[in-house]
N, C-alpha and C. Protein backbone atom coordinates (compact mmCIF):
# COMPACT_ATOMS: atom_id res chain seq x y z
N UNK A 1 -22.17 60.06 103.32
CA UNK A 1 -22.11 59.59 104.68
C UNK A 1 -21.44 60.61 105.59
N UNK A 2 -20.71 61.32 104.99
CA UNK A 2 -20.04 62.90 105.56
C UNK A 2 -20.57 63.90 106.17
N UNK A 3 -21.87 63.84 105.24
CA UNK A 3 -22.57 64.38 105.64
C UNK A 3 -23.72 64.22 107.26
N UNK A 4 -23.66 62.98 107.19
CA UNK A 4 -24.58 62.27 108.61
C UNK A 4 -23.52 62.78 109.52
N UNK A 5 -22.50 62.42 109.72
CA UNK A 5 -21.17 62.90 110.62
C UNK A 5 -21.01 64.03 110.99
N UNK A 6 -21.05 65.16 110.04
CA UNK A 6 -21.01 66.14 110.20
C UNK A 6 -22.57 67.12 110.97
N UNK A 7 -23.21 66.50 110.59
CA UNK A 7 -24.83 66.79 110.52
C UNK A 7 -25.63 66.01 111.41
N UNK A 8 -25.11 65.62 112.61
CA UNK A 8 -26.36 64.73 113.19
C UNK A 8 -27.73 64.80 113.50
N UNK A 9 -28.87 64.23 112.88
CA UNK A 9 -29.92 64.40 113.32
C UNK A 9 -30.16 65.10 114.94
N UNK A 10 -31.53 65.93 114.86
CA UNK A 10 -31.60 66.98 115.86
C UNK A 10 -32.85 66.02 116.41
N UNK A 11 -32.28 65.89 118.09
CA UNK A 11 -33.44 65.35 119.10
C UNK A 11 -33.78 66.40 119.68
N UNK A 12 -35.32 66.28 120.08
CA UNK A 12 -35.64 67.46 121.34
C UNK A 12 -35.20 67.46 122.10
N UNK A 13 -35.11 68.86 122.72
CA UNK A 13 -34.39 68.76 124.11
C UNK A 13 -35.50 68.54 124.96
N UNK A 14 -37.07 68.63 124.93
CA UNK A 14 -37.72 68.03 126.17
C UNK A 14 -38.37 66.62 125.22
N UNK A 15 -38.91 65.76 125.96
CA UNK A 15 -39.61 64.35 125.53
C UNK A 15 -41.13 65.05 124.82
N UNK A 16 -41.25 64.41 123.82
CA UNK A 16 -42.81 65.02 122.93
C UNK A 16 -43.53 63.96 122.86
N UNK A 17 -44.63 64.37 124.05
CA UNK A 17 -45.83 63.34 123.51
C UNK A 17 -46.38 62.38 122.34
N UNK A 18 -46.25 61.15 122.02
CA UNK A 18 -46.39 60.46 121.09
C UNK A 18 -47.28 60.90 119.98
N UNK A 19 -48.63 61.37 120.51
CA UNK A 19 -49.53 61.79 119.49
C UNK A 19 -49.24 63.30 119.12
N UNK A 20 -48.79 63.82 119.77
CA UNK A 20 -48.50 65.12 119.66
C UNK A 20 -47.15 64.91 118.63
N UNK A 21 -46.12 64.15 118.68
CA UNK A 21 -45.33 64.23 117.63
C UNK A 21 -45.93 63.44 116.62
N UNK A 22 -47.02 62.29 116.28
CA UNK A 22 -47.18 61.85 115.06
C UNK A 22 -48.07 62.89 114.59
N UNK A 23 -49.03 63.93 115.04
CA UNK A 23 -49.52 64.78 114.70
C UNK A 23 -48.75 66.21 114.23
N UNK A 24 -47.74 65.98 114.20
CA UNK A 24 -46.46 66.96 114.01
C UNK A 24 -46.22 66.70 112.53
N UNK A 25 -46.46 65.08 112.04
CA UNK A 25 -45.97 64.91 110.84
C UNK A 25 -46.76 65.23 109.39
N UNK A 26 -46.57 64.62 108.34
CA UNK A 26 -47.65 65.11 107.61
C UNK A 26 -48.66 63.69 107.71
N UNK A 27 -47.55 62.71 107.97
CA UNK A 27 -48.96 61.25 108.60
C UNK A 27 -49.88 61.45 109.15
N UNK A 28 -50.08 62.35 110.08
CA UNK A 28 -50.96 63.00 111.18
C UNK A 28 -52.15 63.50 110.58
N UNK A 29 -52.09 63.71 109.38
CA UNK A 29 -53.50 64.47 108.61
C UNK A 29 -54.44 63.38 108.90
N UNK A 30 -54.87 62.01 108.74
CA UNK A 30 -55.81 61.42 108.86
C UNK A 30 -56.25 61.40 110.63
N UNK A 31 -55.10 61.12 111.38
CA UNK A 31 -55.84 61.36 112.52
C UNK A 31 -56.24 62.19 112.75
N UNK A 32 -55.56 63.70 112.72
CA UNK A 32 -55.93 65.11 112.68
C UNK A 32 -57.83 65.28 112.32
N UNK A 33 -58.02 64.49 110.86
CA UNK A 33 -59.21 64.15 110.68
C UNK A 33 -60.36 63.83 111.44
N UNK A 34 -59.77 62.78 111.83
CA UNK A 34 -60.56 61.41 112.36
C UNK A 34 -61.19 62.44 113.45
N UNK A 35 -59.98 63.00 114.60
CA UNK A 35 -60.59 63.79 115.88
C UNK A 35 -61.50 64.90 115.79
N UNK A 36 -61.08 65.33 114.81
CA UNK A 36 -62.12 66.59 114.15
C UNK A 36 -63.70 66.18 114.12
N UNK A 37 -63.49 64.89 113.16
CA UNK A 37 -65.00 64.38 112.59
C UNK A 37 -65.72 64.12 113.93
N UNK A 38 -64.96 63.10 115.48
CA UNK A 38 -65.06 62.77 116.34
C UNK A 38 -66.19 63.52 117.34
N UNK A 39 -65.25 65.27 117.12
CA UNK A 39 -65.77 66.38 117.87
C UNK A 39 -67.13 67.11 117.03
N UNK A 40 -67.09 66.85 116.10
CA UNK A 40 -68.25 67.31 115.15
C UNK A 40 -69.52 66.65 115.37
N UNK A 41 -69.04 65.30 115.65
CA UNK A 41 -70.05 64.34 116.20
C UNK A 41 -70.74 64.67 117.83
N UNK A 42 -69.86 64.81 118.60
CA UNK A 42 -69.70 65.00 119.41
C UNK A 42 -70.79 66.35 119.91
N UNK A 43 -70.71 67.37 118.86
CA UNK A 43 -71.69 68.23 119.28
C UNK A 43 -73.02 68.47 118.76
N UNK A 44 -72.90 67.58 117.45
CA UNK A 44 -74.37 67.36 116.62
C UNK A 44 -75.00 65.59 117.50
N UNK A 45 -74.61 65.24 117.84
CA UNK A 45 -75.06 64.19 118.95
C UNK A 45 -76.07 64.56 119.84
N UNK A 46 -75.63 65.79 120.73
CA UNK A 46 -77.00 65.99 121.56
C UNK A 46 -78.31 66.60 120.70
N UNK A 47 -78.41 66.62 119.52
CA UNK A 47 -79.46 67.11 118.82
C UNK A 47 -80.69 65.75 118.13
N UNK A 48 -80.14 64.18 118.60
CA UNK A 48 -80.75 63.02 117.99
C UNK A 48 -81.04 62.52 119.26
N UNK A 49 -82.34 62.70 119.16
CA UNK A 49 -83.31 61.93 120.79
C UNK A 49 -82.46 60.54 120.89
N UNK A 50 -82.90 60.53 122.24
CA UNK A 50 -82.71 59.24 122.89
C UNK A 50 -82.46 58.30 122.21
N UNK A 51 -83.48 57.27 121.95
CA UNK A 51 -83.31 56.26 121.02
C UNK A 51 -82.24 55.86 119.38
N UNK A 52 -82.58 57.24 118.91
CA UNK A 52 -81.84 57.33 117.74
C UNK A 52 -80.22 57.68 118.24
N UNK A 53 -79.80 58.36 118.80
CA UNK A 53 -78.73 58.22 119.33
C UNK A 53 -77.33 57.17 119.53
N UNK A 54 -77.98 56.37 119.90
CA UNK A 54 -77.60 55.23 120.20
C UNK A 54 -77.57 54.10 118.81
N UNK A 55 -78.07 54.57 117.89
CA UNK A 55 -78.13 53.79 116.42
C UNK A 55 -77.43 54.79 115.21
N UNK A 56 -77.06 56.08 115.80
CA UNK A 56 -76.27 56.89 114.71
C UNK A 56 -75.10 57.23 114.76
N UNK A 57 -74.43 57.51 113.85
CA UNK A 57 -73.22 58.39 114.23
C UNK A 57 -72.37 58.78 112.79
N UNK A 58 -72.08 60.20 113.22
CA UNK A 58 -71.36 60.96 111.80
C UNK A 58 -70.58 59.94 111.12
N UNK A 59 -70.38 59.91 110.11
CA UNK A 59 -69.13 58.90 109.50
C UNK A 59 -68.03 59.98 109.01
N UNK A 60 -69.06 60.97 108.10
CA UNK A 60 -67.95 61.67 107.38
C UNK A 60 -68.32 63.38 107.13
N UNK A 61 -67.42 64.45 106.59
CA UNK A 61 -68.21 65.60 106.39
C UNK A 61 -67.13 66.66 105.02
N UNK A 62 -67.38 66.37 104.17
CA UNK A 62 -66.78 66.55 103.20
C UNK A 62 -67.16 67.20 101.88
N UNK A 63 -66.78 68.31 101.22
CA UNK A 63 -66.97 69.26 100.42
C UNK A 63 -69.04 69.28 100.59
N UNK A 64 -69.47 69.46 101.93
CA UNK A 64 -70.76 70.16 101.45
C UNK A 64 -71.58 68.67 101.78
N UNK A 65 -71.07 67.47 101.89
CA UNK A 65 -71.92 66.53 102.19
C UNK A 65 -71.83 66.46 103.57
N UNK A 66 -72.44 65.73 104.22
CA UNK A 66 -72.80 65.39 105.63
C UNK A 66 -73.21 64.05 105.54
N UNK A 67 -72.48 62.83 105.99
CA UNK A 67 -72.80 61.95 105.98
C UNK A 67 -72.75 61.01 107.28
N UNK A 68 -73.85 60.51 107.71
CA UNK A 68 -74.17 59.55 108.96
C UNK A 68 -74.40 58.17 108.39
N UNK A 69 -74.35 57.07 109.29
CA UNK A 69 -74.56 55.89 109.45
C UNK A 69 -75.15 55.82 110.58
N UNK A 70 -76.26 54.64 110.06
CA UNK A 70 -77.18 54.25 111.16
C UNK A 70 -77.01 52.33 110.96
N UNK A 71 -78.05 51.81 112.11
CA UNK A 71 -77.66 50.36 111.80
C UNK A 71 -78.99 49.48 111.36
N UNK A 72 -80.03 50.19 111.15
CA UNK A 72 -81.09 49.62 110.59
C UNK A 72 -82.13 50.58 110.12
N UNK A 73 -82.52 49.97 108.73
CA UNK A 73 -83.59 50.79 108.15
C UNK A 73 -84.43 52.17 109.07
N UNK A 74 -85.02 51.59 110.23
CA UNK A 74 -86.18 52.07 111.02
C UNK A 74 -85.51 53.51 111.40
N UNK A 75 -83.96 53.39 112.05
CA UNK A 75 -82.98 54.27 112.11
C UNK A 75 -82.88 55.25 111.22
N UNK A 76 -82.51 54.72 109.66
CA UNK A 76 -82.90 55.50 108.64
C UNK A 76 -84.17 56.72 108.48
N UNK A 77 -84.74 56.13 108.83
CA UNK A 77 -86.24 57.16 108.40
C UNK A 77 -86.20 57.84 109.57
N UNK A 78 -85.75 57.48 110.77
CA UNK A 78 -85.67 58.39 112.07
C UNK A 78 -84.99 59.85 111.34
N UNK A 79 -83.96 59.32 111.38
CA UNK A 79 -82.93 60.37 110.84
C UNK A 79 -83.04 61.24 109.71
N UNK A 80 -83.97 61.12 108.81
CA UNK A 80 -84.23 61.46 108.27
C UNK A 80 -85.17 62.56 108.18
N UNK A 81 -86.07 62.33 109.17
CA UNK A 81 -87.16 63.37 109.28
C UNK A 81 -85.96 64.36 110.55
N UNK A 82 -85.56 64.35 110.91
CA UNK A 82 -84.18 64.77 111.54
C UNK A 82 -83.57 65.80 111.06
N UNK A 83 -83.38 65.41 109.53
CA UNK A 83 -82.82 66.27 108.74
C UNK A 83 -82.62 67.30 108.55
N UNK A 84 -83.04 68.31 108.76
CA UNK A 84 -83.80 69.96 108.97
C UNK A 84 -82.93 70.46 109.93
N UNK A 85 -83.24 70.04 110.82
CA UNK A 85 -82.70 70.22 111.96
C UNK A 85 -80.98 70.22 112.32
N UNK A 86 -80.82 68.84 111.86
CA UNK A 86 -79.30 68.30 111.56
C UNK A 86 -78.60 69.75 110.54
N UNK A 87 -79.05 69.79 109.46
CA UNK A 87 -78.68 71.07 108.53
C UNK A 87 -78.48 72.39 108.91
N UNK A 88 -79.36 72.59 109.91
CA UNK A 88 -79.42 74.23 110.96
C UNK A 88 -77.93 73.58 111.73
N UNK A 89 -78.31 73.16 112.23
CA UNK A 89 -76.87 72.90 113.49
C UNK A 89 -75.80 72.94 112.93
N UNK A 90 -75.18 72.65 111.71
CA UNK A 90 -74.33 72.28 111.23
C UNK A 90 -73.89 73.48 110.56
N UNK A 91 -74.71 74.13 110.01
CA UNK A 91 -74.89 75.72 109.22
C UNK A 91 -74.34 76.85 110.45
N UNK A 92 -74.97 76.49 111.54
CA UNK A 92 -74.63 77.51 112.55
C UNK A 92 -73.38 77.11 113.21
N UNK A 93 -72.66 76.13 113.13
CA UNK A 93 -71.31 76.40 113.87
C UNK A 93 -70.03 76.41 112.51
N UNK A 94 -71.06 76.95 111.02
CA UNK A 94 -69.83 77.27 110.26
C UNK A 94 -69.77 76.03 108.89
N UNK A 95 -70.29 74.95 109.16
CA UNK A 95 -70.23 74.27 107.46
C UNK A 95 -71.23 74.64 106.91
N UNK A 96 -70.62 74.81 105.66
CA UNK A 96 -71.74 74.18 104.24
C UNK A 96 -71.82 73.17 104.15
N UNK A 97 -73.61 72.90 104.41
CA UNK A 97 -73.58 71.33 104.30
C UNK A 97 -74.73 71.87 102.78
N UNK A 98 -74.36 70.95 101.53
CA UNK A 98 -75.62 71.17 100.56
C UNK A 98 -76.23 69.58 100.55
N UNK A 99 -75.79 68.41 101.18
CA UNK A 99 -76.23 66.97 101.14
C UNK A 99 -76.11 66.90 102.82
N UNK A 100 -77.31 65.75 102.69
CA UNK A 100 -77.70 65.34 104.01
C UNK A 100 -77.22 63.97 103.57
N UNK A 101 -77.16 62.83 103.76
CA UNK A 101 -76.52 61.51 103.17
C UNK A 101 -76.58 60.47 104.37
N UNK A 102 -77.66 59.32 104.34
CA UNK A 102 -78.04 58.60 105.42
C UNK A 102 -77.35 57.09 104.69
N UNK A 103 -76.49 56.38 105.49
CA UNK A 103 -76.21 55.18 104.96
C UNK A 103 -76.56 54.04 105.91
N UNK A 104 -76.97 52.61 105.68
CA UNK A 104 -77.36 52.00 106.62
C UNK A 104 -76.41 50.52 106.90
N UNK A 105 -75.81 50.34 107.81
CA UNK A 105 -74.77 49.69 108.13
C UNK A 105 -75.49 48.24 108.68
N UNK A 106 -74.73 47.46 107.94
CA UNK A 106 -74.87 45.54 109.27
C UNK A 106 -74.64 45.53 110.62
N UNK A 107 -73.43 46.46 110.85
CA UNK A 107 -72.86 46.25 111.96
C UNK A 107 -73.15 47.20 113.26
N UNK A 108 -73.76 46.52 114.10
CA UNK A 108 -74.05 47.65 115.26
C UNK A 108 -73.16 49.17 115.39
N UNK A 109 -73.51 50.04 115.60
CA UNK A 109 -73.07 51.40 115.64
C UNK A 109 -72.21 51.03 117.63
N UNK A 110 -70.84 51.69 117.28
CA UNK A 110 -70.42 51.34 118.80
C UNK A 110 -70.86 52.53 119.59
N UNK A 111 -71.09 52.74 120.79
CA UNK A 111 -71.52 54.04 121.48
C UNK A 111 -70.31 54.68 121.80
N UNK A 112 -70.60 55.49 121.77
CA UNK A 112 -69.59 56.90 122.14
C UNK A 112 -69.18 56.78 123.26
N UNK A 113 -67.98 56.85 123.56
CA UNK A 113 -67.01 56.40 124.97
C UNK A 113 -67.79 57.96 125.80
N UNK A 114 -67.53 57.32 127.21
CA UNK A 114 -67.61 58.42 128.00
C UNK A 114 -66.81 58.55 128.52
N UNK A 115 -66.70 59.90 129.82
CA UNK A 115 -65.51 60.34 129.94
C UNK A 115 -65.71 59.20 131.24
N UNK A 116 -64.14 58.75 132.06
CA UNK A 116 -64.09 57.65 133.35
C UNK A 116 -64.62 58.32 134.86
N UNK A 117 -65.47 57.83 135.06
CA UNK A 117 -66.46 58.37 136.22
C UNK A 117 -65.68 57.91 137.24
N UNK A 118 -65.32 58.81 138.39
CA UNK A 118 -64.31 58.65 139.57
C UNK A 118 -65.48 58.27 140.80
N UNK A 119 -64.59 57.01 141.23
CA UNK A 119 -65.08 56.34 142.45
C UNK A 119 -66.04 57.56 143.68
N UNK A 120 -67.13 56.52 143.20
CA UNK A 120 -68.01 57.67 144.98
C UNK A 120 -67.55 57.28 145.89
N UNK A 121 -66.80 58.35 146.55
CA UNK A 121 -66.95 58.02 148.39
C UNK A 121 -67.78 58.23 149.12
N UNK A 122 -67.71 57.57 150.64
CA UNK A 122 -68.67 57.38 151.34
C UNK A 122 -68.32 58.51 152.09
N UNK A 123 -68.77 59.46 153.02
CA UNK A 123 -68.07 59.84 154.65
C UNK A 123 -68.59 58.95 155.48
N UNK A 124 -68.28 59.26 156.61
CA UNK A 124 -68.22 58.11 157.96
C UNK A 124 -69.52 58.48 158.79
N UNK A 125 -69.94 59.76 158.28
CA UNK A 125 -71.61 60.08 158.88
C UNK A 125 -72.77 59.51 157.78
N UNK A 126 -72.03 59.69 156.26
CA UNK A 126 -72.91 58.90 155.47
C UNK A 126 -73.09 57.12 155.86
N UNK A 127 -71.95 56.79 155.94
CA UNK A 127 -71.65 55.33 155.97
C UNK A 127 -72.44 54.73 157.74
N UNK A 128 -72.59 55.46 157.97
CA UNK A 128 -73.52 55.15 159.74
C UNK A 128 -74.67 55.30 159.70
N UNK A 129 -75.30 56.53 158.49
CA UNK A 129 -76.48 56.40 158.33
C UNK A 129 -77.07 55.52 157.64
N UNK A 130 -76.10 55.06 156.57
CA UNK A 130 -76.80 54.16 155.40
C UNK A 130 -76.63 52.38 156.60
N UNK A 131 -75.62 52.45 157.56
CA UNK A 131 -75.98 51.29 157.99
C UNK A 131 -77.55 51.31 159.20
N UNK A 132 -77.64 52.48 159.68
CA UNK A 132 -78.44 52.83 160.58
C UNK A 132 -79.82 52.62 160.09
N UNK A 133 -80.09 53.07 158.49
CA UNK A 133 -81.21 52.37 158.05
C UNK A 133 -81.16 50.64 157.77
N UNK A 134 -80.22 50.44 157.20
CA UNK A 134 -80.34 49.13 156.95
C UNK A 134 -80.56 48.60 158.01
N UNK A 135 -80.06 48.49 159.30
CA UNK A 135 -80.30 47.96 160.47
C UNK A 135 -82.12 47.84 161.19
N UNK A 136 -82.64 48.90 160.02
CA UNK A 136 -83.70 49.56 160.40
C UNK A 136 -85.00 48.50 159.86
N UNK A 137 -84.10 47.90 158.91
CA UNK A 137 -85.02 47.32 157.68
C UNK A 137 -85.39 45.86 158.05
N UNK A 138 -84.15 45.47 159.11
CA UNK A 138 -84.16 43.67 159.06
C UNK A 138 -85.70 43.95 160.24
N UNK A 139 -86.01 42.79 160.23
CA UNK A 139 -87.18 41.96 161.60
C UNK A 139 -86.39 41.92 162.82
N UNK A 140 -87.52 42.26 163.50
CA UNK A 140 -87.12 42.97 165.07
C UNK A 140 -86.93 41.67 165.25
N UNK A 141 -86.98 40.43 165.09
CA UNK A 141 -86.77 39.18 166.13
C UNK A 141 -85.47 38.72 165.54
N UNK A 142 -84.58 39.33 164.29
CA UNK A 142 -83.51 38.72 164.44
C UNK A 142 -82.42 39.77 164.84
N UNK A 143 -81.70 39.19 165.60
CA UNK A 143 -80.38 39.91 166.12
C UNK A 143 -79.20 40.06 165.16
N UNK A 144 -78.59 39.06 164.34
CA UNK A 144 -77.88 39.45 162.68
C UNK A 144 -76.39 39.03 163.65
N UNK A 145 -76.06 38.46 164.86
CA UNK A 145 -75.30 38.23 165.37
C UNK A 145 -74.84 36.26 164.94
N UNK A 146 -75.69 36.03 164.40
CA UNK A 146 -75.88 34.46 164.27
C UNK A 146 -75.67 33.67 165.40
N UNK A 147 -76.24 33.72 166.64
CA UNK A 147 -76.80 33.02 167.52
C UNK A 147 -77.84 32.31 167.78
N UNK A 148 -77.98 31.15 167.13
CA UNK A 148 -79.29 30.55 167.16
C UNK A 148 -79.52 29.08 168.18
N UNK A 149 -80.70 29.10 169.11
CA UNK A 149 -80.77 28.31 170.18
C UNK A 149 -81.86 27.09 169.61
């Protein structure tokens, strides 16, 4: 206990971001993970058309496998003929992938967050024109004043 006394634990001298200090620890390896796999996804994503897109997503990428989840069979075979393709991309920013590995899930695939789209403003020459048409649009016999005889 002499030792605690003598020895007090060392605080930072500035405040450390929460994730930035659990990522400091060795706990941090799975998230460390997780964001990695996230961003991996993230750039083999724009390579699965439209439709399939929205039904896939990396799960995992580990000694040479490459593994996705999809949420229904039909998905499956999409992705599959995919494959080729998926393998080049993956080859060119640096893995060995020797397995392609399609698994098919119950549970809807969630979509990929986007980044928060900032409020459109109007200006005050936009906002006069957009009423200037609308004004444009009603029937010449009503006035929009609600005066009715």
């Amino acid at each position: 206990m002499s030792d605690f006394r003598s020895n007090p634990p060392r605080r930072p001298s500035a405040p450390t971001a929460a994730l930035d200090a659990l990522l400091a620890e060795p706990a941090g390896d799975p998230i460390r993970r997780a964001l990695w796999l996230d961003e991996l996804d993230r750039r083999l994503r724009p390579l699965l058309p439209f439709p399939l897109a929205a039904h896939a997503r990396l799960a995992n990428y580990e000694r040479g496998r490459l593994v996705y989840v999809v949420d229904a069979p039909v998905w499956r075979a999409r992705l599959r003929l995919l494959a080729p393709e998926l393998l080049d991309a993956t080859r060119s920013i640096g893995l060995v992938v020797a397995e392609f590995v399609i698994k098919t899930s119950v549970d809807p695939i969630a979509p990929p967050r986007e980044a928060p789209r900032k409020p459109v403003t109007m200006s005050p020459a936009a906002k006069e024109a957009l009423e200037a048409a609308l004004a444009s649009l009603k029937p010449s016999g009503t006035t929009g004043s609600g005066d009715a005889k």
